[in-house]
N, C-alpha and C. Protein backbone atom coordinates (compact mmCIF):
# COMPACT_ATOMS: atom_id res chain seq x y z
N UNK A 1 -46.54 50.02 -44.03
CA UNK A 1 -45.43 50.82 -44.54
C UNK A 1 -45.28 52.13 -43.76
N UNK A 2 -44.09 53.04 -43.79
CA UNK A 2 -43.43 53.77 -42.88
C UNK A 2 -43.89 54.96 -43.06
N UNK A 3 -44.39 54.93 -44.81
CA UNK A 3 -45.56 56.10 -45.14
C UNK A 3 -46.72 56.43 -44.96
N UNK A 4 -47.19 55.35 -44.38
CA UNK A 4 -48.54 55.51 -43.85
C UNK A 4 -48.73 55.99 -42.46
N UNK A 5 -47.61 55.99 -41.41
CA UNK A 5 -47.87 56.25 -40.19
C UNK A 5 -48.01 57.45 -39.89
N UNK A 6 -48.40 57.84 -39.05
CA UNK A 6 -48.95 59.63 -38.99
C UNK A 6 -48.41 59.53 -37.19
N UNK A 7 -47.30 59.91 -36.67
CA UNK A 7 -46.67 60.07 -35.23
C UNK A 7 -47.50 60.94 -34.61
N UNK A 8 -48.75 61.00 -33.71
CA UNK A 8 -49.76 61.84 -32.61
C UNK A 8 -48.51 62.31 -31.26
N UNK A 9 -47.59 61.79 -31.14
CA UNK A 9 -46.89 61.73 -29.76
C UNK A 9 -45.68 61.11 -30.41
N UNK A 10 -44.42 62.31 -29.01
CA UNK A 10 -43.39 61.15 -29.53
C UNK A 10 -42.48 62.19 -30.46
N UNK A 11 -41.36 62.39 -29.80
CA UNK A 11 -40.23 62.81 -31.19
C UNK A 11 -39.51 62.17 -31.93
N UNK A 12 -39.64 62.20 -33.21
CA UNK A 12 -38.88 61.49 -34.08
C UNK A 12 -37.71 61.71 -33.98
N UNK A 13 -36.78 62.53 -33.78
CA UNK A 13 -35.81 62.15 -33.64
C UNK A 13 -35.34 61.45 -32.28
N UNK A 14 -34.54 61.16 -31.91
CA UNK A 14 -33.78 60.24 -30.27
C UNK A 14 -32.34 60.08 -30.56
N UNK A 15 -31.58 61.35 -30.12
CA UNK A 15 -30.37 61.67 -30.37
C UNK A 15 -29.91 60.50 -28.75
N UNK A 16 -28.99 60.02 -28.72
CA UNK A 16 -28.28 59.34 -27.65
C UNK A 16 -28.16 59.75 -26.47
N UNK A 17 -28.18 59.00 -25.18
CA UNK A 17 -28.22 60.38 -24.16
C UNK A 17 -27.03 60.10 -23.92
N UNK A 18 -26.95 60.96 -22.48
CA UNK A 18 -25.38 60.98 -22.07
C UNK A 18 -24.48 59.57 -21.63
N UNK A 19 -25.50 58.58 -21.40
CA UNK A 19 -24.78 57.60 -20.88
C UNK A 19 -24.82 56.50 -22.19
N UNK A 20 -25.73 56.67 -22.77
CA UNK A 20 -25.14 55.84 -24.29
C UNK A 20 -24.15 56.36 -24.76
N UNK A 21 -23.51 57.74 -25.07
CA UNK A 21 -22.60 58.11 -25.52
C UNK A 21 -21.03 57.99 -24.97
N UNK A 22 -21.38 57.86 -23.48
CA UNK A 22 -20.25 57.38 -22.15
C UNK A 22 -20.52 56.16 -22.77
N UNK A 23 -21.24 55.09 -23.01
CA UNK A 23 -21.38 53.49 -23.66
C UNK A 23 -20.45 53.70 -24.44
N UNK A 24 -20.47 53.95 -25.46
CA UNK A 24 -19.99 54.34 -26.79
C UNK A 24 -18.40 54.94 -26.69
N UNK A 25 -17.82 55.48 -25.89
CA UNK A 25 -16.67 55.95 -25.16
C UNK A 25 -16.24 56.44 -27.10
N UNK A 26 -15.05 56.12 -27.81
CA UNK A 26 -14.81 56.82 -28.80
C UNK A 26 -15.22 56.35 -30.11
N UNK A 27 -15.76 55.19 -29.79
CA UNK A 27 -16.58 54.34 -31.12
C UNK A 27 -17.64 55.06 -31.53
N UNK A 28 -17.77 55.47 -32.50
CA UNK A 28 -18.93 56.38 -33.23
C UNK A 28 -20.09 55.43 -33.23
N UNK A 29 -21.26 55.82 -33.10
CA UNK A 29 -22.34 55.48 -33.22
C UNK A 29 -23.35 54.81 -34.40
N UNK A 30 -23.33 54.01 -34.81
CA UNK A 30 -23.73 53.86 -35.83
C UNK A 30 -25.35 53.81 -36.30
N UNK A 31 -25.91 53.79 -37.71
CA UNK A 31 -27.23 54.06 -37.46
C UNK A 31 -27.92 52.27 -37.60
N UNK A 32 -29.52 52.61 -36.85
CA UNK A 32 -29.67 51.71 -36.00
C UNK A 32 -31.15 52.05 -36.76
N UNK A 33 -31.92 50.33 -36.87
CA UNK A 33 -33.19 50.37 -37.36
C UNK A 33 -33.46 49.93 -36.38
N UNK A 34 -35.04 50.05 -36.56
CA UNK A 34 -36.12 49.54 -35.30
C UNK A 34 -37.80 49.19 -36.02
N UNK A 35 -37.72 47.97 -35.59
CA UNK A 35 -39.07 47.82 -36.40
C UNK A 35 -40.42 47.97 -35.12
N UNK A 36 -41.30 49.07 -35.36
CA UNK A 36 -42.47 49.41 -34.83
C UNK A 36 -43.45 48.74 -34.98
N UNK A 37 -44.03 47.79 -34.33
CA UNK A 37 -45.74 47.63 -34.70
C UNK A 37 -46.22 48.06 -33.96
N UNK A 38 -47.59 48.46 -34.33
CA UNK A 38 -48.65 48.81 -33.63
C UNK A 38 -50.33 47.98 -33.68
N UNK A 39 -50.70 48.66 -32.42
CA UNK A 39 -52.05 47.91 -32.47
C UNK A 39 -52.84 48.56 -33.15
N UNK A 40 -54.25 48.34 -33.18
CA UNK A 40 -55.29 48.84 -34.25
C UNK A 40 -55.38 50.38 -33.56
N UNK A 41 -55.21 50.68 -32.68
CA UNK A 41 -55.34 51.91 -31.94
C UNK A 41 -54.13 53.08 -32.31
N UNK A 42 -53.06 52.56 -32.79
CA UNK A 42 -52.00 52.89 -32.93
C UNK A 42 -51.20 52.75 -31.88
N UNK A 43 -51.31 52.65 -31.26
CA UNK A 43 -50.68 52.49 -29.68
C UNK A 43 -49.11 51.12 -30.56
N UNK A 44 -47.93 51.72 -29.94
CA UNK A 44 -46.85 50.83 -29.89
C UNK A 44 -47.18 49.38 -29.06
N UNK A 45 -47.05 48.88 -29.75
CA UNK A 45 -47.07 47.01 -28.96
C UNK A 45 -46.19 46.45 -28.87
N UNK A 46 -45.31 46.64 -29.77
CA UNK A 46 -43.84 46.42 -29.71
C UNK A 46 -42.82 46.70 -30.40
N UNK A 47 -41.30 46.22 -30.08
CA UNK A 47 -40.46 46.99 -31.08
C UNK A 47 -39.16 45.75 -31.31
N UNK A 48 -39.09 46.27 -31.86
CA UNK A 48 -37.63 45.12 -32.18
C UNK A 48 -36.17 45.61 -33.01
N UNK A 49 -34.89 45.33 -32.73
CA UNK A 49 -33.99 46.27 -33.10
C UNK A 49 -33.54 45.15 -34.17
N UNK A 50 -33.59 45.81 -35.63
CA UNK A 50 -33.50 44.93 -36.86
C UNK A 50 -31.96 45.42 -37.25
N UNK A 51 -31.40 46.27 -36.53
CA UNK A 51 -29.95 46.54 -36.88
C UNK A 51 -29.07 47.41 -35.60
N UNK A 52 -28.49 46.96 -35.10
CA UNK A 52 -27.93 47.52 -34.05
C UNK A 52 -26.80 49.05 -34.56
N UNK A 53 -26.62 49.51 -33.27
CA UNK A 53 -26.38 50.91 -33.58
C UNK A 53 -24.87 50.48 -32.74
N UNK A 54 -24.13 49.43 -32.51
CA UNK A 54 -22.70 48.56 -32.00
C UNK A 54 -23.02 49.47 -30.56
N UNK A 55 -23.73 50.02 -30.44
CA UNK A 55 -23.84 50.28 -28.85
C UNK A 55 -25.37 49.90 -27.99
N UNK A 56 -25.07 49.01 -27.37
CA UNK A 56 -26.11 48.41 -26.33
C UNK A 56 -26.60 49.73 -25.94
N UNK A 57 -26.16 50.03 -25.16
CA UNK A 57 -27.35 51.24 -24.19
C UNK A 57 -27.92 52.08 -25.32
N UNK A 58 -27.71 52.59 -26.52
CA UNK A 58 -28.29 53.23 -27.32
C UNK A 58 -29.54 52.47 -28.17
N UNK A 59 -29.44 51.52 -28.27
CA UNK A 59 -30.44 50.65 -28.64
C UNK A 59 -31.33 50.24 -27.55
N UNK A 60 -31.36 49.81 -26.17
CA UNK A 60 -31.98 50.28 -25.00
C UNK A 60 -32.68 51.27 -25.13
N UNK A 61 -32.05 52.44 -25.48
CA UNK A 61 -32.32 53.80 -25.27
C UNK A 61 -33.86 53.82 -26.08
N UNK A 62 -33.55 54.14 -27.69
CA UNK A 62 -34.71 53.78 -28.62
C UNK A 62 -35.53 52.97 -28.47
N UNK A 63 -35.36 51.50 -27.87
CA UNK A 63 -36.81 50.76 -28.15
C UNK A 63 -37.57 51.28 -26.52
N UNK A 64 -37.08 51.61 -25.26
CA UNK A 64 -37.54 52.14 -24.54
C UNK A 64 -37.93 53.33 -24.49
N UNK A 65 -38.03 54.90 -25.50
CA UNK A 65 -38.27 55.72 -25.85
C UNK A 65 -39.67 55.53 -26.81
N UNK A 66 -39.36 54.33 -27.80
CA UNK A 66 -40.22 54.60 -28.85
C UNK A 66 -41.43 54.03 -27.60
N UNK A 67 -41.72 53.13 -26.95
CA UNK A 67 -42.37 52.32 -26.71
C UNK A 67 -43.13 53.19 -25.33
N UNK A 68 -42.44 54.13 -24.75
CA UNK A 68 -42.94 55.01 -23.76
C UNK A 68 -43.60 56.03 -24.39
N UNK A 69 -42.95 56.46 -25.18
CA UNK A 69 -43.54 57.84 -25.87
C UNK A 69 -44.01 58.20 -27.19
N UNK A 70 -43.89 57.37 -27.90
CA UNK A 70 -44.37 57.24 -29.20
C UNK A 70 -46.28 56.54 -29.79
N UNK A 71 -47.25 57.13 -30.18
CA UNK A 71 -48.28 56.91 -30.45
C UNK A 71 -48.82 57.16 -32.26
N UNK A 72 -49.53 56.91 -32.53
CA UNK A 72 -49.68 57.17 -33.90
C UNK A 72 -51.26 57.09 -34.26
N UNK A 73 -51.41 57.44 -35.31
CA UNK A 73 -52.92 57.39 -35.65
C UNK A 73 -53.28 55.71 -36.21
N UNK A 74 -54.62 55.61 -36.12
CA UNK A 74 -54.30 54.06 -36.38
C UNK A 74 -54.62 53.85 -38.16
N UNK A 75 -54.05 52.87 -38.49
CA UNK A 75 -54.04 52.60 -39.80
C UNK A 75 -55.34 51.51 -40.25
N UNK A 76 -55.96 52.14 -41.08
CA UNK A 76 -57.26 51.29 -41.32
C UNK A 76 -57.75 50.52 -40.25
N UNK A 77 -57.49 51.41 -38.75
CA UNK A 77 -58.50 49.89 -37.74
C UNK A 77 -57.40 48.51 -38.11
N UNK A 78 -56.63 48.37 -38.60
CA UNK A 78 -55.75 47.55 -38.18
C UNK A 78 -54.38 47.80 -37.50
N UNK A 79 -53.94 46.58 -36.88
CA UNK A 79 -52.19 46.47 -36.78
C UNK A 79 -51.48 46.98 -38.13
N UNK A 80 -50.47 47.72 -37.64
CA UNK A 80 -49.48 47.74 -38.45
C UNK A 80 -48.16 47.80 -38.21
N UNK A 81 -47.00 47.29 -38.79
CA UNK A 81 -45.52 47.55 -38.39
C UNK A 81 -44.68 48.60 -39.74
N UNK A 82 -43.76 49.22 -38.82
CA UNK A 82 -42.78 49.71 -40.10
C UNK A 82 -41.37 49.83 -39.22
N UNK A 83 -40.37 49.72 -40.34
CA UNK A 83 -39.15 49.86 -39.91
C UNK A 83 -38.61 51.22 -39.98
N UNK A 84 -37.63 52.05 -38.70
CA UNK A 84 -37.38 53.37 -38.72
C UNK A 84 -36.14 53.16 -38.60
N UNK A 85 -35.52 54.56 -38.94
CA UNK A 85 -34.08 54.39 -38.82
C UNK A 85 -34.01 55.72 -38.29
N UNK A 86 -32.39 55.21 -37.52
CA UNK A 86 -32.11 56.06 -36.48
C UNK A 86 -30.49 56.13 -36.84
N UNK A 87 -30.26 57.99 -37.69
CA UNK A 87 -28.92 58.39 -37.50
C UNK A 87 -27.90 58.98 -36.46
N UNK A 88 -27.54 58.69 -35.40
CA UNK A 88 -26.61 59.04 -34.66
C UNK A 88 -25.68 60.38 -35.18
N UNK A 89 -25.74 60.96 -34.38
CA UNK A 89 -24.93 62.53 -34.77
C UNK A 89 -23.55 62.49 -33.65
């Protein structure tokens, strides 16, 4: 669960960059889940986009962000996953 994760690295927020938003041309952005697991280390292992944000490069954007820069404390010595959500401004 999403309450248990404790983020070591990594900003929670991931506002769109300039070229997702050029993606996006006047279509507003919509908000976009992402499901996180991690290994027993906390370390990201993978990610998966459980709701798209109707813009490709912005969803690019996040699972290549979370997965570069994002770390966490580990949860009981096990794997764990949680789903995050991501509001577009």
């Amino acid at each position: 669960p999403a309450d248990k994760l404790h983020r070591r690295a990594g900003d929670a927020a991931i506002p769109p960059s300039p070229e997702a938003r050029q993606a996006a041309g006047a279509k507003p952005i919509a908000t976009a889940i992402v499901k996180v697991c991690l290994d027993a280390t906390g370390k990201v292992e993978s990610t998966k986009l459980v709701k798209s944000s109707g813009v490709p490069a912005y969803d690019a954007q996040l699972q290549a962000t979370i997965q570069a820069t994002w770390a966490f404390e580990p949860v009981d010595g096990r794997p764990a996953c949680a789903a995050v959500t991501f509001a577009s401004r």
